[in-house]
C-alpha atoms as a PDB file:
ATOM      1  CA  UNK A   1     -17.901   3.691  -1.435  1.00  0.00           C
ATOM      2  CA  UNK A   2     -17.228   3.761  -5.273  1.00  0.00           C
ATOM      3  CA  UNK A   3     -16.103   1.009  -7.788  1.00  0.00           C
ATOM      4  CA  UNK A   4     -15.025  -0.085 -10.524  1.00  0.00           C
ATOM      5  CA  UNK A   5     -14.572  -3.944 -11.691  1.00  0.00           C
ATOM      6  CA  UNK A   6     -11.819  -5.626 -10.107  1.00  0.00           C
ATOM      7  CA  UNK A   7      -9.556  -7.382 -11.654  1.00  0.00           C
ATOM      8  CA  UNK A   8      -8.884 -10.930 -10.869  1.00  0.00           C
ATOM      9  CA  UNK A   9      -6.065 -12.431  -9.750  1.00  0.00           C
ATOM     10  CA  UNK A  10      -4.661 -13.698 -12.955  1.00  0.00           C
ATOM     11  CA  UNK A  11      -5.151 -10.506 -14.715  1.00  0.00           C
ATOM     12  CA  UNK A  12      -3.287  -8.449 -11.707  1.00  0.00           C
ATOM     13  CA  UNK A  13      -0.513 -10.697 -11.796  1.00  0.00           C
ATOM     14  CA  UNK A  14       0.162 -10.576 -15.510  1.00  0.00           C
ATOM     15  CA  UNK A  15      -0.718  -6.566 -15.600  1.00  0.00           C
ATOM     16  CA  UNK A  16       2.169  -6.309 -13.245  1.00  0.00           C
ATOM     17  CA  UNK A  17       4.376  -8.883 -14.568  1.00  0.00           C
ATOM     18  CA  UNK A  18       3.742  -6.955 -17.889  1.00  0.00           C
ATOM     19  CA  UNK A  19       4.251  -3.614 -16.395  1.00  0.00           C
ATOM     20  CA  UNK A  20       7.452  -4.585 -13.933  1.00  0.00           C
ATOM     21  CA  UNK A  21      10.015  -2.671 -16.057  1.00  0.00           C
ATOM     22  CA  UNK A  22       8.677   0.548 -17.112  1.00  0.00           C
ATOM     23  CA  UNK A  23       6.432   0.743 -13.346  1.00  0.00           C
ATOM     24  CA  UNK A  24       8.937   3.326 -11.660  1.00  0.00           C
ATOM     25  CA  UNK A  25       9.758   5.556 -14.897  1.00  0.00           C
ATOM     26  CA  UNK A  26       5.910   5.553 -16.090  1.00  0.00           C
ATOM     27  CA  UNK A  27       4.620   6.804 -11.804  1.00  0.00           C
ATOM     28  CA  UNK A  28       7.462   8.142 -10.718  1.00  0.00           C
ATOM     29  CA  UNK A  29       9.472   9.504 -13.882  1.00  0.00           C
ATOM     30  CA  UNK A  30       8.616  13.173 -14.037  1.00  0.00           C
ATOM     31  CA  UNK A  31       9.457  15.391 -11.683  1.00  0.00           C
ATOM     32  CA  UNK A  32       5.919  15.917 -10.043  1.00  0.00           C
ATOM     33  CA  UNK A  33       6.442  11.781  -9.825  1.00  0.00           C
ATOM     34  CA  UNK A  34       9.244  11.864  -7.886  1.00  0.00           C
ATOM     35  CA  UNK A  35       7.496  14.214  -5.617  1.00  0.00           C
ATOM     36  CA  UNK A  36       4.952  12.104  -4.806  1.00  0.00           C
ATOM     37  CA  UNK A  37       7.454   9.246  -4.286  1.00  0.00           C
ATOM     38  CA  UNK A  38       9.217  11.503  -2.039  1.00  0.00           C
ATOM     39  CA  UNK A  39       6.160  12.042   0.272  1.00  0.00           C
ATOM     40  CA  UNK A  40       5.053   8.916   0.654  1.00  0.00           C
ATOM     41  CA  UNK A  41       7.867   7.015   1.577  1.00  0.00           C
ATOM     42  CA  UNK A  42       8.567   9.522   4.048  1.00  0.00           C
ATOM     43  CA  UNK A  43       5.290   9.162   5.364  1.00  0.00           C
ATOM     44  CA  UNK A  44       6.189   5.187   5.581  1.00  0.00           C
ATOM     45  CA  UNK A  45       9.496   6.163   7.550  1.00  0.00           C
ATOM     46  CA  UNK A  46       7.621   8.153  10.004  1.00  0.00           C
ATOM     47  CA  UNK A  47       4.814   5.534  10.986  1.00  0.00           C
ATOM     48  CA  UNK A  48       6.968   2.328  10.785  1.00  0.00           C
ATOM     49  CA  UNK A  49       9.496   2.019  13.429  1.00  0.00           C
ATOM     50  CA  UNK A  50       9.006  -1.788  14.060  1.00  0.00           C
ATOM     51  CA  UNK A  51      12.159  -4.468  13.545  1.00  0.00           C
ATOM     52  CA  UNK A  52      10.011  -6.720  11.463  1.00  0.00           C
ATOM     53  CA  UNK A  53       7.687  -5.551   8.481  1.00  0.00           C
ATOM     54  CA  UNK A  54       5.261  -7.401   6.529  1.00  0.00           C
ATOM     55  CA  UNK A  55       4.704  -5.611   3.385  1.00  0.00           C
ATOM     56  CA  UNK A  56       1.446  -7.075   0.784  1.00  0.00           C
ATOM     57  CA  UNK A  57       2.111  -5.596  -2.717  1.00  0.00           C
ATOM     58  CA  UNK A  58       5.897  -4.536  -3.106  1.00  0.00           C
ATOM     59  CA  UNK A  59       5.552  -3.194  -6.440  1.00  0.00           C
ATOM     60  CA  UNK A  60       9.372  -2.388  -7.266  1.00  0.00           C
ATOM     61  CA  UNK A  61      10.204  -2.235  -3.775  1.00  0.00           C
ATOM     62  CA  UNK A  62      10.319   1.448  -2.952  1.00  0.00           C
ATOM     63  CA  UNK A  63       9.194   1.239   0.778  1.00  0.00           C
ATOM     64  CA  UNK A  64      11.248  -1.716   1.217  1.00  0.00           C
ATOM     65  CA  UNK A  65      14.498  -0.273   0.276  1.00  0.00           C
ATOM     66  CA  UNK A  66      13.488   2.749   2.592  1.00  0.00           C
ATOM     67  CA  UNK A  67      12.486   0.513   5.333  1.00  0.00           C
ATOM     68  CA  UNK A  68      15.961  -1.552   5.215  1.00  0.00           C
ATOM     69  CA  UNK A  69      17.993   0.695   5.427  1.00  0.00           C
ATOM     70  CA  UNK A  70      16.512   1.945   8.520  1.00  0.00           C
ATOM     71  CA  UNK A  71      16.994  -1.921   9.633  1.00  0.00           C
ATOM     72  CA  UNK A  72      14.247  -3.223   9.946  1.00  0.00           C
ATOM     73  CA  UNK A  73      13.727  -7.210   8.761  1.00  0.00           C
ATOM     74  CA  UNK A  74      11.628  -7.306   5.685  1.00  0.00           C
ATOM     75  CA  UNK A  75       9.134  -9.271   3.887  1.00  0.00           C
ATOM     76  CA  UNK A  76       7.058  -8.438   1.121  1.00  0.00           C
ATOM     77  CA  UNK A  77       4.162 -10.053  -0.650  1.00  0.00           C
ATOM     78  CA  UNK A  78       3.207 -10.026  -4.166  1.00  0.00           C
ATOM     79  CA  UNK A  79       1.829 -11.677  -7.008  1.00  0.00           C
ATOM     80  CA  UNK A  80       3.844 -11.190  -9.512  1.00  0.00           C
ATOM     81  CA  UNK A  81       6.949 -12.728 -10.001  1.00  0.00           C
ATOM     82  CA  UNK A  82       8.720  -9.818 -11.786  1.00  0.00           C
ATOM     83  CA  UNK A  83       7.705  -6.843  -9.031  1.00  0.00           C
ATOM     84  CA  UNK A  84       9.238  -9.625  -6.465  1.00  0.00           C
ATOM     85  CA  UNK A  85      12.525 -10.205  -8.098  1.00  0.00           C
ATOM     86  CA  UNK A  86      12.184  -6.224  -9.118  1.00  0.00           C
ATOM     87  CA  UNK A  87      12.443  -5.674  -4.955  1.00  0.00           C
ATOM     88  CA  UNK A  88      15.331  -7.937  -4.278  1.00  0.00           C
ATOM     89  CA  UNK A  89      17.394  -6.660  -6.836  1.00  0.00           C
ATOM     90  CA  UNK A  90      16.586  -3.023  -5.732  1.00  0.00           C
ATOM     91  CA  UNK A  91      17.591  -3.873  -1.803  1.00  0.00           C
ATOM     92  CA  UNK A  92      20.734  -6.255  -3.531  1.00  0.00           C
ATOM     93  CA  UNK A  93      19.261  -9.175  -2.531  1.00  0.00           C
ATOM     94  CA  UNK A  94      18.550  -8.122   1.499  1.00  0.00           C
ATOM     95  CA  UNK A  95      14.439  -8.389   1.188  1.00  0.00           C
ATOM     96  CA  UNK A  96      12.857 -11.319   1.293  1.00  0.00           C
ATOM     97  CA  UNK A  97      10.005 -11.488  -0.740  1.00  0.00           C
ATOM     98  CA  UNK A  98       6.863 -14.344  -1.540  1.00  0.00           C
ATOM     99  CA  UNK A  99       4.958 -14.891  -4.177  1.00  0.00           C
ATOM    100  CA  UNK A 100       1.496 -14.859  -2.176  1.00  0.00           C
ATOM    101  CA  UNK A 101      -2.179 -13.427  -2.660  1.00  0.00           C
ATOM    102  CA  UNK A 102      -2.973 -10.382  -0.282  1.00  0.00           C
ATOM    103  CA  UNK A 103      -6.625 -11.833   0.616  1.00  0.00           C
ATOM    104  CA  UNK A 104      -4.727 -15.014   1.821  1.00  0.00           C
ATOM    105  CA  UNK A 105      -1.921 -14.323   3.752  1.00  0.00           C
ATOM    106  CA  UNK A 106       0.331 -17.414   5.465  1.00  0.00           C
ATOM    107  CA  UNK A 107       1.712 -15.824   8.004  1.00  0.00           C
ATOM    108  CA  UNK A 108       0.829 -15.901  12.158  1.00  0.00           C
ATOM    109  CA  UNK A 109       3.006 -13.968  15.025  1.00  0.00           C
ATOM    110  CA  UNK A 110       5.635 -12.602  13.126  1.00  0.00           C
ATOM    111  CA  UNK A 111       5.261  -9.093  12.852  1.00  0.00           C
ATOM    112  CA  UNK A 112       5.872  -5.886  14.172  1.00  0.00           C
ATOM    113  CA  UNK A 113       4.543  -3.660  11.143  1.00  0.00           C
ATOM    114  CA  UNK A 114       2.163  -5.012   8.456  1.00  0.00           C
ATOM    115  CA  UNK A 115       2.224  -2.269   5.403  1.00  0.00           C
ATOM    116  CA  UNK A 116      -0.040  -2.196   2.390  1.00  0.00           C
ATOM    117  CA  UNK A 117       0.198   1.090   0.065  1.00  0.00           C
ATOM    118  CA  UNK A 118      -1.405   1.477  -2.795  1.00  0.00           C
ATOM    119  CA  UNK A 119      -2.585  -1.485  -2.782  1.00  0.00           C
ATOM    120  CA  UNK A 120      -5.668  -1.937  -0.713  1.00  0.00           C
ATOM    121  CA  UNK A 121      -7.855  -0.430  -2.910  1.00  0.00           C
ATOM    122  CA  UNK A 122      -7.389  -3.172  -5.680  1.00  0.00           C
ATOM    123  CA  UNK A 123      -8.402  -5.993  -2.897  1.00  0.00           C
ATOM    124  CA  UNK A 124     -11.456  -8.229  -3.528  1.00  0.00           C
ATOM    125  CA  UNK A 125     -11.763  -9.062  -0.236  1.00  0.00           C
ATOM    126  CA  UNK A 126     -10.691  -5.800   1.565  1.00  0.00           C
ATOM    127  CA  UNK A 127     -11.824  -7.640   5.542  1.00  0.00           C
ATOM    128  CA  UNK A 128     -10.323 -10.827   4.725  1.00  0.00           C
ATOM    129  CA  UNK A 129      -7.067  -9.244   4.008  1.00  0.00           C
ATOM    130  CA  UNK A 130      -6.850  -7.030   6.936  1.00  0.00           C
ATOM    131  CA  UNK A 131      -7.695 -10.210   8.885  1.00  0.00           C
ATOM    132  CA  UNK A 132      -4.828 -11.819   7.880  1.00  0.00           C
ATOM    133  CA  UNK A 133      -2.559  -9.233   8.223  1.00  0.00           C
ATOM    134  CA  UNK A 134      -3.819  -9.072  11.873  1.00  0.00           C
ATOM    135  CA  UNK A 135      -2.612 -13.172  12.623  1.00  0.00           C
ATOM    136  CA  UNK A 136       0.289 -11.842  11.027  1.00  0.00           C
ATOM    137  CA  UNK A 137       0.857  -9.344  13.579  1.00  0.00           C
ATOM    138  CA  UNK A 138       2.439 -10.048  17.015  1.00  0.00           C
ATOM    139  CA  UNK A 139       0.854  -8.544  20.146  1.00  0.00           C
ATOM    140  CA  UNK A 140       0.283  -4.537  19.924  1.00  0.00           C
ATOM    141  CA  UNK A 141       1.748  -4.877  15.969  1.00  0.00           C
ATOM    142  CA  UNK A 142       0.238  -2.330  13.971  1.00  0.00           C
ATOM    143  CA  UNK A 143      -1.045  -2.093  10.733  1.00  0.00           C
ATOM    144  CA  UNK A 144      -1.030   0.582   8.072  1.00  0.00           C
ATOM    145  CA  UNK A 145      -2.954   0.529   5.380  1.00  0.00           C
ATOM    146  CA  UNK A 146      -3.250   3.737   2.419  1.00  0.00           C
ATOM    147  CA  UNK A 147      -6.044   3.967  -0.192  1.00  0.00           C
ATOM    148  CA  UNK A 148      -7.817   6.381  -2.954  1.00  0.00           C
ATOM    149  CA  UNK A 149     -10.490   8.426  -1.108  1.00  0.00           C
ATOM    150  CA  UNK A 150     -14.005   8.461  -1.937  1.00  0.00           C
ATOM    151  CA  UNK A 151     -15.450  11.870  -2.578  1.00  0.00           C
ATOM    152  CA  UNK A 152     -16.753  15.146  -4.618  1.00  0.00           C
ATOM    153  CA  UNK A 153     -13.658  15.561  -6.689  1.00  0.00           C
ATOM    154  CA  UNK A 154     -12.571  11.938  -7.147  1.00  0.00           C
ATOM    155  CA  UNK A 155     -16.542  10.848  -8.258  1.00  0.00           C
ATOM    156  CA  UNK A 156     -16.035  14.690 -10.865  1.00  0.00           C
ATOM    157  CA  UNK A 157     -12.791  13.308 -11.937  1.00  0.00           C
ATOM    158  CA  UNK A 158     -13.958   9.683 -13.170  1.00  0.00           C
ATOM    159  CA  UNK A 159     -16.725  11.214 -14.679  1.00  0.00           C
ATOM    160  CA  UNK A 160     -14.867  12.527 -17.324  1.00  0.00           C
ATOM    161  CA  UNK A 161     -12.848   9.710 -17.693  1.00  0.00           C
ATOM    162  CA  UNK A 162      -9.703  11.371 -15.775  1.00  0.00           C
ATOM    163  CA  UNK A 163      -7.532   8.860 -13.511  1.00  0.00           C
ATOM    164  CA  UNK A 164      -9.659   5.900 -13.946  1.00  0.00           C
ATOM    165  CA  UNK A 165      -8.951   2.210 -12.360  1.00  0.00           C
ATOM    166  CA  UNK A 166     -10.128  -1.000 -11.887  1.00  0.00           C
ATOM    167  CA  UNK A 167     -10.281  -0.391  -8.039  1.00  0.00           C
ATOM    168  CA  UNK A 168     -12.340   0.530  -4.779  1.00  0.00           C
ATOM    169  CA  UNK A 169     -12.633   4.432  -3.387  1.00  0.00           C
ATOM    170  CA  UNK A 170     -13.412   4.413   0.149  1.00  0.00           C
ATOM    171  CA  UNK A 171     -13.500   6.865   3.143  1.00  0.00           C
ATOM    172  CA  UNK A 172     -11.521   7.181   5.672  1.00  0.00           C
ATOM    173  CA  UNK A 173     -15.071   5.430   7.859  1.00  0.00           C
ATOM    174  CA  UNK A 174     -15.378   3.231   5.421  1.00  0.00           C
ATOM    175  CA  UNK A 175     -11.948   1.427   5.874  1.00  0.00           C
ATOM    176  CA  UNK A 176     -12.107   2.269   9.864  1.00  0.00           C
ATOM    177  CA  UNK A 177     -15.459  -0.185  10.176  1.00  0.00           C
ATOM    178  CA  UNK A 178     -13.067  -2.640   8.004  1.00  0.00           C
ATOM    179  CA  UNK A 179      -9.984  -2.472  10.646  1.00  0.00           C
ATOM    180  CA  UNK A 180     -12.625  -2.783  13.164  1.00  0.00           C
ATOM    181  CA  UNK A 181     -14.401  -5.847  11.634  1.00  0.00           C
ATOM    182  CA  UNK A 182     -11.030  -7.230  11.935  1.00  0.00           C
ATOM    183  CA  UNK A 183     -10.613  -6.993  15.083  1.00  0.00           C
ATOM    184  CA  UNK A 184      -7.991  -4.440  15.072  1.00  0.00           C
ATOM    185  CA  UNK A 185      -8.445  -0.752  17.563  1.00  0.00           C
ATOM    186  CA  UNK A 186      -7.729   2.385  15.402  1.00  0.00           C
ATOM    187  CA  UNK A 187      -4.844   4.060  16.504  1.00  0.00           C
ATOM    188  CA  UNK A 188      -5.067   7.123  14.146  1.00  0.00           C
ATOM    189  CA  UNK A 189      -6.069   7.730  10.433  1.00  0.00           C
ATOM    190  CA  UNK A 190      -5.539  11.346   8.218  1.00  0.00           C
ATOM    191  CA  UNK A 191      -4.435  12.356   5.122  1.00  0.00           C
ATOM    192  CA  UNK A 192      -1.153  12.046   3.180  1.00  0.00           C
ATOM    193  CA  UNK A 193      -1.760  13.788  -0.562  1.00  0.00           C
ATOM    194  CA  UNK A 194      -5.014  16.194  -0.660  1.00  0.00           C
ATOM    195  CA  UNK A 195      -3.963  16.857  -4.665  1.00  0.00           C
ATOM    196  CA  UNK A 196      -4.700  13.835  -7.465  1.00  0.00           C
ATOM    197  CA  UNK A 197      -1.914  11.929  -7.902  1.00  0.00           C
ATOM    198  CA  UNK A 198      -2.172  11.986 -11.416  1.00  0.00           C
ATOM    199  CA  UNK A 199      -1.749  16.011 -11.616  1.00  0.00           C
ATOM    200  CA  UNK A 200       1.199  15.701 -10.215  1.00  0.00           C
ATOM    201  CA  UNK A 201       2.618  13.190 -12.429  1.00  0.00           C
ATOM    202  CA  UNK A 202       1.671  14.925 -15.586  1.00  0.00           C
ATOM    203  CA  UNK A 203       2.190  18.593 -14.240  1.00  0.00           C
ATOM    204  CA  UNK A 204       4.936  20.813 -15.987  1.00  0.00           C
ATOM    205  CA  UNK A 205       7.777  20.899 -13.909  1.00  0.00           C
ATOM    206  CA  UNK A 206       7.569  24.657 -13.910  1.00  0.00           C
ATOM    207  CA  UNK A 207       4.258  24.589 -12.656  1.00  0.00           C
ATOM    208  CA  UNK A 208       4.394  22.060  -9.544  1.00  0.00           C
ATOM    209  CA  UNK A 209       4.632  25.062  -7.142  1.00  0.00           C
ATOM    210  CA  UNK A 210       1.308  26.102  -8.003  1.00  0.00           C
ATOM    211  CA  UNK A 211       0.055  22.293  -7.051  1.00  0.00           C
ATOM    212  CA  UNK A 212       2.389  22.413  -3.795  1.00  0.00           C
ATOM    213  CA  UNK A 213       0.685  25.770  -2.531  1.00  0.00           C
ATOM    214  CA  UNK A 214      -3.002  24.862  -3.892  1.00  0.00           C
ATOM    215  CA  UNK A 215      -2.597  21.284  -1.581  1.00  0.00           C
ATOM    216  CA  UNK A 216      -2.060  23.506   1.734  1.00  0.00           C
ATOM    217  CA  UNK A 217      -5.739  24.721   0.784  1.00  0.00           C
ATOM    218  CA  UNK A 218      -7.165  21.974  -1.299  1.00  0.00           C
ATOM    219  CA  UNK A 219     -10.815  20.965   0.881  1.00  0.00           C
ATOM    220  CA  UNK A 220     -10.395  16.908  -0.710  1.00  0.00           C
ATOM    221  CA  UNK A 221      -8.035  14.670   0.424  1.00  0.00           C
ATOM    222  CA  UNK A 222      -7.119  12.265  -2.464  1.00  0.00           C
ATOM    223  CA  UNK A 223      -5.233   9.371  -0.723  1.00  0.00           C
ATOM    224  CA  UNK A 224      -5.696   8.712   3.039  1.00  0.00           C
ATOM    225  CA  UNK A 225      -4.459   6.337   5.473  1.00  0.00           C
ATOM    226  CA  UNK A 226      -5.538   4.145   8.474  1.00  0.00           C
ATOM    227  CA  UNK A 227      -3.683   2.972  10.883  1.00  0.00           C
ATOM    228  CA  UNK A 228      -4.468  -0.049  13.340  1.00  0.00           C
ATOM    229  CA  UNK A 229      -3.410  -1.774  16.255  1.00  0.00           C
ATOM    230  CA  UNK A 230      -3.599  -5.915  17.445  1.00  0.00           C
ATOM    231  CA  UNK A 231      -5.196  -5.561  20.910  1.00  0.00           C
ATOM    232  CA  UNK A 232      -4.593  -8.911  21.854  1.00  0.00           C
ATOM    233  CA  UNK A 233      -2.393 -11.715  22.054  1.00  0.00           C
ATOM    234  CA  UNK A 234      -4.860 -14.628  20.191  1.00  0.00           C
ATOM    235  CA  UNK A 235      -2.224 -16.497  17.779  1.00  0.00           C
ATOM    236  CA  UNK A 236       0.974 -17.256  20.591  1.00  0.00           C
ATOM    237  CA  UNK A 237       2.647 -18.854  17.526  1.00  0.00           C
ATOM    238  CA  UNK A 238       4.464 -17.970  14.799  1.00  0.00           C
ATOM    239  CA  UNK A 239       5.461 -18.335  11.722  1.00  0.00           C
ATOM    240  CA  UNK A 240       3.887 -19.566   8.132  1.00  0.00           C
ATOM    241  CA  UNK A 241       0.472 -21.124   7.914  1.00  0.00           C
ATOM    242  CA  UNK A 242       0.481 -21.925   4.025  1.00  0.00           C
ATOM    243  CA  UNK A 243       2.513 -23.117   1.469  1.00  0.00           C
ATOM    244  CA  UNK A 244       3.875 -20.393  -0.668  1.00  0.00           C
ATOM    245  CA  UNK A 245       6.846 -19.824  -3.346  1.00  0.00           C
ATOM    246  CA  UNK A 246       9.459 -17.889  -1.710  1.00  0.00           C
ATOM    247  CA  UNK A 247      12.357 -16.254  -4.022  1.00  0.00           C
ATOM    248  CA  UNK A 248      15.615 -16.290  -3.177  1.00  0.00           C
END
């Protein structure tokens, strides 16, 4: 496991607050961008087949627009203010969404699906989350959970400075023992981009083919995923546990 500082909870939420308007154009504005947008919210559509979803850190609400229109009932978690009402005007007003901290979830029963992408990785409290996103879970709910892999090229590429954050790198084991700690049973866990994000985004468009064919080959997966699975039925009821600000 590798680190940076992280990033209190004050400083997230006004990073993102400051960032809400320009977050899709500056990750997801080139054409190598919208590739990786493409990919991963397929990837979402594939695993998540639940009726209710729990999603912790909406961001602009890419997954959840995906994830509605396949009908599922959402709710998404974030805190800031701007990414939440940045995901209801995206779905026109069909996601619910509450202002709420990831490491303290206040939700018990509810949920077929709980989702976090991109977003475990900036976590203080990486078990505590995952254990409240397991009360959160109904019986046999399943969590998914994506994060920046620890390795050779990612430890290479922060030494010279190149896609550096205020975040965790883990392995795939690393956030398995987490799930586990949890109390959850791993269901499955892989790969979803083997290239750096961040070549992608800045790639010239006429060059993304070369990344495309070099990924089929590439020995380093760069972002990973684990998925995990509520073995038993602990928390019968349902609904919130805390007070939170919900935005309508």
């Amino acid at each position: 496991m590798r680190h940076r500082n992280i990033r209190s909870r004050a400083q997230v939420r006004a990073d993102y607050d400051q960032s809400a308007r320009d977050y899709d154009k500056v990750r997801f504005g080139s054409v190598g961008g919208q590739y990786v947008n493409q990919r991963e919210v397929e990837f979402v559509a594939s695993v998540i087949q639940g009726s209710t979803v729990l999603e912790i850190g909406t961001a602009t609400g890419r997954f959840a627009e995906c994830l509605i229109e396949k009908g599922a009932e959402y709710i998404g978690v974030d805190l800031s203010l701007k990414m939440l009402r940045a995901t209801r005007e995206r779905t026109e007003h069909s996601a619910s969404v509450v202002q709420m901290d990831g490491c303290s979830l206040g939700f018990r029963g509810s949920f077929d699906y709980a989702l976090c992408i991109r977003t475990f990785h900036f976590l203080p409290k990486p078990v505590e989350a995952l254990q409240g996103m397991l009360t959160a879970l109904k019986d046999s709910g399943e969590c998914l959970v994506t994060f920046e892999t620890d390795n050779f090229l990612r430890r290479f590429l922060l030494f010279f400075g190149i896609g550096v954050s205020e975040q965790y790198y883990y392995r795939i084991s690393d956030v398995e023992e987490m799930f586990q700690k949890a109390g959850f049973r791993i269901a499955r866990s892989g790969s979803i981009m083997r290239m750096p994000v961040t070549l992608y985004r800045r790639c010239p468009n006429h060059l993304l083919w070369i990344l495309r064919r070099l990924e089929r080959l590439w020995p380093w997966p760069m972002h990973d995923y684990v998925l995990g699975t509520r073995q038993s039925d602990r928390n019968p009821n349902h609904g919130f546990l805390t007070n939170s600000q919900v935005i309508l």
